[in-house]
PDB file of N, CA and C in Angstrom:
ATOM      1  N   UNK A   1      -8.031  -3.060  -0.036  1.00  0.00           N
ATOM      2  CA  UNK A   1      -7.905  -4.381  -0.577  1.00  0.00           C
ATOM      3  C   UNK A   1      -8.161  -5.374   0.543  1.00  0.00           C
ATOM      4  N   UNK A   2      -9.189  -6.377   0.166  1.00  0.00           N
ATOM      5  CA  UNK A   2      -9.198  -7.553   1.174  1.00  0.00           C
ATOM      6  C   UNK A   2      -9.175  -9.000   0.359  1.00  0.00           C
ATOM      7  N   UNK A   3      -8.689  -9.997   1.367  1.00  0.00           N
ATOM      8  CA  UNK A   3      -9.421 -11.081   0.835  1.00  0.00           C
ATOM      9  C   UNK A   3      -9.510 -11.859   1.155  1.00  0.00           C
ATOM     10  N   UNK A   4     -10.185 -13.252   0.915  1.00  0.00           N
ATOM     11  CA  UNK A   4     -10.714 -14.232   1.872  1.00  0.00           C
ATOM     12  C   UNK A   4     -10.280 -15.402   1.835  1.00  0.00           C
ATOM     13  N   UNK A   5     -10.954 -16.067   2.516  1.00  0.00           N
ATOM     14  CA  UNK A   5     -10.258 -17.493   2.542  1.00  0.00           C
ATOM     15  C   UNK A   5     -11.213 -18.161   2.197  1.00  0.00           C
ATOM     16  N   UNK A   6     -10.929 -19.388   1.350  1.00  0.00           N
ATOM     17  CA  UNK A   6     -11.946 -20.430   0.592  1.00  0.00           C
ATOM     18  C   UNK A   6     -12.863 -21.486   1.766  1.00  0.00           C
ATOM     19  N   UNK A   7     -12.269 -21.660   2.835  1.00  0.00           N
ATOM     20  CA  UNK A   7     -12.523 -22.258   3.740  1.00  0.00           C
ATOM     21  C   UNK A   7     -13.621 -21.447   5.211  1.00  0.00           C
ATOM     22  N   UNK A   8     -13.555 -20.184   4.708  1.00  0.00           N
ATOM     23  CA  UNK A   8     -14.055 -19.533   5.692  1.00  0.00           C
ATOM     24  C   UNK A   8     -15.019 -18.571   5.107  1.00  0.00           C
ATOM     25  N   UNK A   9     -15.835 -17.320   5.880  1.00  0.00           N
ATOM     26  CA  UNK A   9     -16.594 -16.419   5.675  1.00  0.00           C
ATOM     27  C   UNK A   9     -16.130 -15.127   6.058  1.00  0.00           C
ATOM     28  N   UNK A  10     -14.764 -15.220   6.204  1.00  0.00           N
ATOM     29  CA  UNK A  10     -14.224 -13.614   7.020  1.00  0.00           C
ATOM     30  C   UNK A  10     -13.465 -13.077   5.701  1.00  0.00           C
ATOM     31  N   UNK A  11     -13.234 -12.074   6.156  1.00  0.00           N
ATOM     32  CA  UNK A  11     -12.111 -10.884   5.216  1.00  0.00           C
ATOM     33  C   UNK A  11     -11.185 -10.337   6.191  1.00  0.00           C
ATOM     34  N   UNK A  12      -9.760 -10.386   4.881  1.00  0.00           N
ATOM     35  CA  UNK A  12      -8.882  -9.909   6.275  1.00  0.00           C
ATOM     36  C   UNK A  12      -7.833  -9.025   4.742  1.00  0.00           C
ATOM     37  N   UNK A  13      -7.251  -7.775   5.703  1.00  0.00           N
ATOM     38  CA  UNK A  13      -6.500  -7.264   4.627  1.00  0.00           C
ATOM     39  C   UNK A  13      -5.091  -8.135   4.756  1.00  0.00           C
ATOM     40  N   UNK A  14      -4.033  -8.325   3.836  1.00  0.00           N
ATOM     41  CA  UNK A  14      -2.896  -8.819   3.172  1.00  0.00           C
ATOM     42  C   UNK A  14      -2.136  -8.203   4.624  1.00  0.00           C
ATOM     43  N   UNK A  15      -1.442  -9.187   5.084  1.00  0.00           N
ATOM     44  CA  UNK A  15      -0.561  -9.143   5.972  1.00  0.00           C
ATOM     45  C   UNK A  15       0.378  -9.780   6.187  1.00  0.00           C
ATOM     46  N   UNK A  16       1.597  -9.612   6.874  1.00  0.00           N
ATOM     47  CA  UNK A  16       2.569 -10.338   6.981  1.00  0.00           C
ATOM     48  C   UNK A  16       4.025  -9.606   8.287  1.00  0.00           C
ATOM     49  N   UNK A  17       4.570 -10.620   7.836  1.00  0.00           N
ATOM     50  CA  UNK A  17       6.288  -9.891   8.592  1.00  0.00           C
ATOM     51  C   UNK A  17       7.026  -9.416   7.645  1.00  0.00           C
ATOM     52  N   UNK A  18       7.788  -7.934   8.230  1.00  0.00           N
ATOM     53  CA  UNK A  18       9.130  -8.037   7.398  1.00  0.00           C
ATOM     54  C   UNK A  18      10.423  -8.899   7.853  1.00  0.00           C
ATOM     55  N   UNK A  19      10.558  -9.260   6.684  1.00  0.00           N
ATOM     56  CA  UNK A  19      12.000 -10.148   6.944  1.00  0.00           C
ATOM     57  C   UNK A  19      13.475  -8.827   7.431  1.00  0.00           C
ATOM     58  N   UNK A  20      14.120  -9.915   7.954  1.00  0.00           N
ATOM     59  CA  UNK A  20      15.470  -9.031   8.303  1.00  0.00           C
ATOM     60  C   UNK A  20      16.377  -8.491   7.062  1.00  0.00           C
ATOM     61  N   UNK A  21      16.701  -6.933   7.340  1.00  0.00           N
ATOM     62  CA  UNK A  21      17.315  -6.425   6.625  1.00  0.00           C
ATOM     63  C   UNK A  21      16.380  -6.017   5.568  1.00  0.00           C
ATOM     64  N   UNK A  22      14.798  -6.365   5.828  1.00  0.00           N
ATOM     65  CA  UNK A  22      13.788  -5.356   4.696  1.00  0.00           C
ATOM     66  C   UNK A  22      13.160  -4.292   4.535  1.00  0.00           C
ATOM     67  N   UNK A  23      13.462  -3.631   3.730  1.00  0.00           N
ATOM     68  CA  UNK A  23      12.458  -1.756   4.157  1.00  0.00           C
ATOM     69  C   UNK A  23      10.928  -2.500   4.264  1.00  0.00           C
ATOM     70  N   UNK A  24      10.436  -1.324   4.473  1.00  0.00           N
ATOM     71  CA  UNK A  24       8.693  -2.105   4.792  1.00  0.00           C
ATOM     72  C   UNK A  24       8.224  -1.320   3.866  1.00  0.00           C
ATOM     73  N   UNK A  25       8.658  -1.029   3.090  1.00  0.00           N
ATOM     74  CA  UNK A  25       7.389  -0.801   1.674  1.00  0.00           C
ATOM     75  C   UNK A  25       7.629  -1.644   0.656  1.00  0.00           C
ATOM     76  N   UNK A  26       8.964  -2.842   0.645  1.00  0.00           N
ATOM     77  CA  UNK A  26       9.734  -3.619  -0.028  1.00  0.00           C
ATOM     78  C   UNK A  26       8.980  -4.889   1.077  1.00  0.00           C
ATOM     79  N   UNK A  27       8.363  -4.938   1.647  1.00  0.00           N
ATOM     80  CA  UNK A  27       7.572  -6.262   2.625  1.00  0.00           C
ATOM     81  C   UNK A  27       6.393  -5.898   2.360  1.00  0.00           C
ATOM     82  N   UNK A  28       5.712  -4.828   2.328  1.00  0.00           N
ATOM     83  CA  UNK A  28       4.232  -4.998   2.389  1.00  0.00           C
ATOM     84  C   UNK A  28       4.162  -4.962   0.730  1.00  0.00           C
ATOM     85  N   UNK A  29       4.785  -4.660  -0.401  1.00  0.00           N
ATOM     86  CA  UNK A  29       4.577  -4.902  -1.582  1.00  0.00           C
ATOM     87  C   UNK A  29       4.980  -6.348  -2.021  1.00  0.00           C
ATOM     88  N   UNK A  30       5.779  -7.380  -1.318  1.00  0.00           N
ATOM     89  CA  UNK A  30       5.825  -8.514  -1.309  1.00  0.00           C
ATOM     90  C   UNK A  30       4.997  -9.647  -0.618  1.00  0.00           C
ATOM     91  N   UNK A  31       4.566  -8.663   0.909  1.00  0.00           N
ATOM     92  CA  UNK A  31       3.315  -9.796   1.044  1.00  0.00           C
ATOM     93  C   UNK A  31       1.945  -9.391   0.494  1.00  0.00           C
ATOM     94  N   UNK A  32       1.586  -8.461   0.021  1.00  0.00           N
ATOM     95  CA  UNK A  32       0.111  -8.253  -0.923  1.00  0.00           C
ATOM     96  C   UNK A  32       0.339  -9.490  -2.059  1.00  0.00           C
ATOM     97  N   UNK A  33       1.388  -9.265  -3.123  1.00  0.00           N
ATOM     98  CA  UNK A  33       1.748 -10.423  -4.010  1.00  0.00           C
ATOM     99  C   UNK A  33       1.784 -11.163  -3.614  1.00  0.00           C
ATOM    100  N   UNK A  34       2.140 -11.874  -2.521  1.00  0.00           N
ATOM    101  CA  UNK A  34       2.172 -13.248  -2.392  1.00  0.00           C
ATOM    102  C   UNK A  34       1.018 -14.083  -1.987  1.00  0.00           C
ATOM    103  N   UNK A  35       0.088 -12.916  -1.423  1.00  0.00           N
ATOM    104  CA  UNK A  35      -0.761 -13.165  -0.903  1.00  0.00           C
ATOM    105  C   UNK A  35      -2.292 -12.863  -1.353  1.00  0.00           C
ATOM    106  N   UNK A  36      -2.074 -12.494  -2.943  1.00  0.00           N
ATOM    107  CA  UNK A  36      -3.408 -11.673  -3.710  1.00  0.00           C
ATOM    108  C   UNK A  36      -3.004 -11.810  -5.056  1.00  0.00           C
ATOM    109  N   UNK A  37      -1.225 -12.541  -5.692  1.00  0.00           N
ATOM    110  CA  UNK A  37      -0.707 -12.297  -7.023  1.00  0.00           C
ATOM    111  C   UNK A  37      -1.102 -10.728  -7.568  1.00  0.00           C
ATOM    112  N   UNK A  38      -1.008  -9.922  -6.481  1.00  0.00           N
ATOM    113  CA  UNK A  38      -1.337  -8.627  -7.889  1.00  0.00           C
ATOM    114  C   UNK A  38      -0.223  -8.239  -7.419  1.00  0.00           C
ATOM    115  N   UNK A  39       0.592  -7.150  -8.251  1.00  0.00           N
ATOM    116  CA  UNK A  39       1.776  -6.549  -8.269  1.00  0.00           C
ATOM    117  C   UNK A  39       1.542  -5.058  -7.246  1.00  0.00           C
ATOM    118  N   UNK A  40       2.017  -4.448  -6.494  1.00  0.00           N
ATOM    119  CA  UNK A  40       1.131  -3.110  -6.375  1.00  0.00           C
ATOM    120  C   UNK A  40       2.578  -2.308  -6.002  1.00  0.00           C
ATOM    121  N   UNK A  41       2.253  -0.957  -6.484  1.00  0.00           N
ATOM    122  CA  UNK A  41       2.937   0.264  -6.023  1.00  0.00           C
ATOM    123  C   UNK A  41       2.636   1.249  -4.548  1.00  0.00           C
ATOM    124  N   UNK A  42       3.839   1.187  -3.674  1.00  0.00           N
ATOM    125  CA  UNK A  42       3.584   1.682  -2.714  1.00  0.00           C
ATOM    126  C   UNK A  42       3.617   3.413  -3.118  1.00  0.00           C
ATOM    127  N   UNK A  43       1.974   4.231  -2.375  1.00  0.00           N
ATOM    128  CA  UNK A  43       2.148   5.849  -2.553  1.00  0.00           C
ATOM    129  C   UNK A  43       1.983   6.122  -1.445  1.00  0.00           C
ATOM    130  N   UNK A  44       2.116   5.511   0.053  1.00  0.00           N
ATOM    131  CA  UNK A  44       2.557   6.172   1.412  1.00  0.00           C
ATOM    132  C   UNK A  44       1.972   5.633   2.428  1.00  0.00           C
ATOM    133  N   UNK A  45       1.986   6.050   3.637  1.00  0.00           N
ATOM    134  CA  UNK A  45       1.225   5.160   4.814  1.00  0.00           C
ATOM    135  C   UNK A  45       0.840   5.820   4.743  1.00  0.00           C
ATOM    136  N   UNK A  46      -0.578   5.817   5.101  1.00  0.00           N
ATOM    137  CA  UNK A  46      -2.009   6.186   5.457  1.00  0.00           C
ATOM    138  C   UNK A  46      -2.309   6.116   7.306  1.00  0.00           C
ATOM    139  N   UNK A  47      -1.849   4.910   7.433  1.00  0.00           N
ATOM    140  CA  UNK A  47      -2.012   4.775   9.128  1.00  0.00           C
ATOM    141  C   UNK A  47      -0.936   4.361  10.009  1.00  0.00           C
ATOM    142  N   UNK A  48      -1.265   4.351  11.442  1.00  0.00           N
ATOM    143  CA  UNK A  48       0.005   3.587  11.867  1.00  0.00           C
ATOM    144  C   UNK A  48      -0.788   2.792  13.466  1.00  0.00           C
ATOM    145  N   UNK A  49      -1.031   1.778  13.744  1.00  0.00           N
ATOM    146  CA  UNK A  49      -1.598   1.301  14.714  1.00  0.00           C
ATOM    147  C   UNK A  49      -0.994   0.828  15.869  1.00  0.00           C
ATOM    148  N   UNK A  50      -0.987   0.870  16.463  1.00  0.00           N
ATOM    149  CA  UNK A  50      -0.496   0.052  17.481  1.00  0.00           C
ATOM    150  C   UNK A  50      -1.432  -0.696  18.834  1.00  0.00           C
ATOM    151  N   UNK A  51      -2.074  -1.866  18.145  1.00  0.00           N
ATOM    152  CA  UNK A  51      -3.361  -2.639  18.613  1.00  0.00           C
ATOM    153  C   UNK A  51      -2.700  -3.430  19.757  1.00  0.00           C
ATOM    154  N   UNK A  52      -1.906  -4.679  19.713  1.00  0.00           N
ATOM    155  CA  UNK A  52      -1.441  -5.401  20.415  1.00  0.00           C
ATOM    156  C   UNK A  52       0.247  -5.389  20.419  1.00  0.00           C
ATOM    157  N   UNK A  53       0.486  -4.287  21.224  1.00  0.00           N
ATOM    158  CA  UNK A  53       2.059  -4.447  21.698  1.00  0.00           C
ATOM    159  C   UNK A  53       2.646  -5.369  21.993  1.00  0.00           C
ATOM    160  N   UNK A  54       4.264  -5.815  21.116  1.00  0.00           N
ATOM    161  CA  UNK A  54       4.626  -4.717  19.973  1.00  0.00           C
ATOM    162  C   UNK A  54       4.725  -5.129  18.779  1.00  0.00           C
ATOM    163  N   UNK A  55       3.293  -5.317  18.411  1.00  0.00           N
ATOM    164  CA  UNK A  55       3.004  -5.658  17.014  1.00  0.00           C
ATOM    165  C   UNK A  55       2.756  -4.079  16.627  1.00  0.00           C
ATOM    166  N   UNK A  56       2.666  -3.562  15.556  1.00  0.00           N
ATOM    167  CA  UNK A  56       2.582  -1.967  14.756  1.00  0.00           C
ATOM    168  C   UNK A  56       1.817  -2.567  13.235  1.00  0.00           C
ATOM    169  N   UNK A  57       0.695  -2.262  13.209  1.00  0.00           N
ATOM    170  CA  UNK A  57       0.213  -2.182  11.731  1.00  0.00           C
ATOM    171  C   UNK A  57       0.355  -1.135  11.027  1.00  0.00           C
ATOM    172  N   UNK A  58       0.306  -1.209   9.751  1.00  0.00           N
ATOM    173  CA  UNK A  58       0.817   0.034   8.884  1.00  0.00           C
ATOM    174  C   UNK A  58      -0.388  -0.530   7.996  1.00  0.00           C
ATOM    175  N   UNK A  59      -1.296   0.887   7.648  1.00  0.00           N
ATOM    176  CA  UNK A  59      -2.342   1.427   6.749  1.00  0.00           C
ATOM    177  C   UNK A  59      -1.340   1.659   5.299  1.00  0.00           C
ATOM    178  N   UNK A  60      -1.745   0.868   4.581  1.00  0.00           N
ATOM    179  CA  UNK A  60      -1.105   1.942   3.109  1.00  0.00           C
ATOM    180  C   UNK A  60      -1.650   2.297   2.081  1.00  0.00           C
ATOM    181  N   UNK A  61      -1.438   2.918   1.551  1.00  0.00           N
ATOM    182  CA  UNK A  61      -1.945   3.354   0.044  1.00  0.00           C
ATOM    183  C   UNK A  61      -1.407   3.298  -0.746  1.00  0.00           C
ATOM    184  N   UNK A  62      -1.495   2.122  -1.869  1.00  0.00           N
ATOM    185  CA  UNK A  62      -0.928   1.323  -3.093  1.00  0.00           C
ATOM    186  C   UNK A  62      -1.676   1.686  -4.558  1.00  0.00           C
ATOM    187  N   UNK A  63      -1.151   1.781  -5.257  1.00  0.00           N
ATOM    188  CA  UNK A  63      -1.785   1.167  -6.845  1.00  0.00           C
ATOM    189  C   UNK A  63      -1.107  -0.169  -7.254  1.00  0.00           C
ATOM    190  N   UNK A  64      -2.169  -0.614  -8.000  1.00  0.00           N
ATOM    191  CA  UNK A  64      -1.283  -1.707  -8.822  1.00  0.00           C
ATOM    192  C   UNK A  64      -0.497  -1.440 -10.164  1.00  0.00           C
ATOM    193  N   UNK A  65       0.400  -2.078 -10.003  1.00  0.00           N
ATOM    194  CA  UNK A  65       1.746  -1.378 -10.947  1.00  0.00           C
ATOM    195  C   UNK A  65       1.507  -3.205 -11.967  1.00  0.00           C
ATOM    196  N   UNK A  66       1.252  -2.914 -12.979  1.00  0.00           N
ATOM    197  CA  UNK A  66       1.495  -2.954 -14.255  1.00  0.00           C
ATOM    198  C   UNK A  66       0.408  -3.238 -14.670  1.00  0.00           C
TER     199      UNK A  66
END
């Protein structure tokens, strides 16, 4: 899943922070929605990055749920 910005020519996948006290499959299924309105179901990490320490990206693999 990607998506873009109206103002620009890039693609970027749905990202965000978890808030305190949040599991991270309960954050990355809240920032895709907030950030794409689609609903989606988390089915596992796929990746795990660690590009710019200590930021950690997480790859996942979702469906959309409903």
């Amino acid at each position: 899943m990607v998506k873009t910005y109206a103002r620009s020519d890039t693609w970027e996948s749905p990202g965000g922070q978890v808030e305190e006290d949040e599991a991270l499959d309960i954050a990355m299924c809240r920032e895709v929605q907030e950030e794409t309105e689609i609903a989606v179901e988390p089915l596992g990490i796929t990746g795990v990055y660690y590009i710019t320490r200590p930021k950690i990206f997480y790859r996942w693999f979702f469906r959309p749920n409903g």
